[in-house]
Protein backbone atom coordinates (compact mmCIF):
# COMPACT_ATOMS: atom_id res chain seq x y z
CA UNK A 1 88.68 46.33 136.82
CA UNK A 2 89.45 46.40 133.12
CA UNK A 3 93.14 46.79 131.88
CA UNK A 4 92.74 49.21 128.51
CA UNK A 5 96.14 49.76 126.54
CA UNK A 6 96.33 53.76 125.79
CA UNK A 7 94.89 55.36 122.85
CA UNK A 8 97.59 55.50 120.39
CA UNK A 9 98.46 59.34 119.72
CA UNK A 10 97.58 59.82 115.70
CA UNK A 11 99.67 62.28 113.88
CA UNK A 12 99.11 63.83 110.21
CA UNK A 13 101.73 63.12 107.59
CA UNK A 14 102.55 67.25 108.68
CA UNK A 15 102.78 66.71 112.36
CA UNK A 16 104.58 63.13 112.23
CA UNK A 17 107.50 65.00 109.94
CA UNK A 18 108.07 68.25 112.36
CA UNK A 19 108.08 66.09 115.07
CA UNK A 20 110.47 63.58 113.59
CA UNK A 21 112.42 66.91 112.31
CA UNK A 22 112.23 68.19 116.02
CA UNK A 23 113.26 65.20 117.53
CA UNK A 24 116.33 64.68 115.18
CA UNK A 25 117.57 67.93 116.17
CA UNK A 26 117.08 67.50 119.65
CA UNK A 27 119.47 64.19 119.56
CA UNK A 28 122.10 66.39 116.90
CA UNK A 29 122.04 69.04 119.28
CA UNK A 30 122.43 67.27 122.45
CA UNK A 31 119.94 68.85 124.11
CA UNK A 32 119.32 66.03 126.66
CA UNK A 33 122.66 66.33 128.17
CA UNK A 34 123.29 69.78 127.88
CA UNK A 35 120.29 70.56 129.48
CA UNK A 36 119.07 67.64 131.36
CA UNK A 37 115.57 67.99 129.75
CA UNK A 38 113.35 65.46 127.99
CA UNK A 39 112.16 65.57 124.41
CA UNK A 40 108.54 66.68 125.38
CA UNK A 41 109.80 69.80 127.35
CA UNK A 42 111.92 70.92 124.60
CA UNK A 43 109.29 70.56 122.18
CA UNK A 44 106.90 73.42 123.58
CA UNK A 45 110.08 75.92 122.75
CA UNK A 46 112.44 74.40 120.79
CA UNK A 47 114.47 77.88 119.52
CA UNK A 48 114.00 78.81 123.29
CA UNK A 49 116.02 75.76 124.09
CA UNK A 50 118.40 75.63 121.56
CA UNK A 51 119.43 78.82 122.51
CA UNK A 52 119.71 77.80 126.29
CA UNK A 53 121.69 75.12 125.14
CA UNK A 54 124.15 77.20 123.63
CA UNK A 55 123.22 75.96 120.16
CA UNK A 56 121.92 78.49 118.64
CA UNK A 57 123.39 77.89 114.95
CA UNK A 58 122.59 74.35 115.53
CA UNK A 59 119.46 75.18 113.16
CA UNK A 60 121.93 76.82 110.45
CA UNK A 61 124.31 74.24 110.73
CA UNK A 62 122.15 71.38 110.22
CA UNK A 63 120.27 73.49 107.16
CA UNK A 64 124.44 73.26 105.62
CA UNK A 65 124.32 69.48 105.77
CA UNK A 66 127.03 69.75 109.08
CA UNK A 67 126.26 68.75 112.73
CA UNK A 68 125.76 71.00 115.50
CA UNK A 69 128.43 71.85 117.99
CA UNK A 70 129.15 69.11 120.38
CA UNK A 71 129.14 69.45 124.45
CA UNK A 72 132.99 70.28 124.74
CA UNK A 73 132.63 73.10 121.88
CA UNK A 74 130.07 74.63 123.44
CA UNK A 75 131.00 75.02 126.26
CA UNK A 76 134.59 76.03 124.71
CA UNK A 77 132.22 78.77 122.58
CA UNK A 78 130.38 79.99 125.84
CA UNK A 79 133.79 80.76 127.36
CA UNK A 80 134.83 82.92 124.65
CA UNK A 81 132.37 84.50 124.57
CA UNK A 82 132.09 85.09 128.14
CA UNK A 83 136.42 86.22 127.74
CA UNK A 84 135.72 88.70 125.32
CA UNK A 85 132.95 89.97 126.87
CA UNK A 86 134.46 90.54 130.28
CA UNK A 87 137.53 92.16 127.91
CA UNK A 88 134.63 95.00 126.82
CA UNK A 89 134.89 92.93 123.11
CA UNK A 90 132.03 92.32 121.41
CA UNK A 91 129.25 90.28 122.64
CA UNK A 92 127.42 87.02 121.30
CA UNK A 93 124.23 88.81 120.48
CA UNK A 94 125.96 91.33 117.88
């Protein structure tokens, strides 16, 4: 029986920075704990978990040099909206 160490996964100079990028926001965002998922599950639908996550503008914010919302705001922002919709106000996808 002959103990190999794993291949080493080789990335382009492309691939190495969007995953890098990826990764970064998935730490800014807070992904792990808002949603209890690993990096490699939110990587095959990032936007799709962002927006789960209730961080949504996380993309915008961190394009304005500012960090996304932290846990508490979130969920502060996801009872808002949740208020003023269940007060026939406008809703978060307007």
């Amino acid at each position: 029986m002959s103990s190999s160490s794993p291949k080493p996964l080789l990335f382009n100079a492309h691939q190495q920075a969007l995953l890098d990028a990826w990764a970064d926001i998935y730490v800014q965002a807070h992904i792990a704990e808002l949603l209890a998922i690993p990096l490699s599950s939110f990587l095959t639908a990032p936007r799709h978990f962002l927006d789960l996550a209730g961080q949504d503008t996380a993309l915008t914010a961190i394009a304005n040099g500012h960090r996304p919302l932290l846990p508490a705001q979130v969920a502060a922002s996801q009872r808002i909206w949740n208020s003023w919709g269940n007060q026939g106000g406008a809703t978060h996808d307007e």
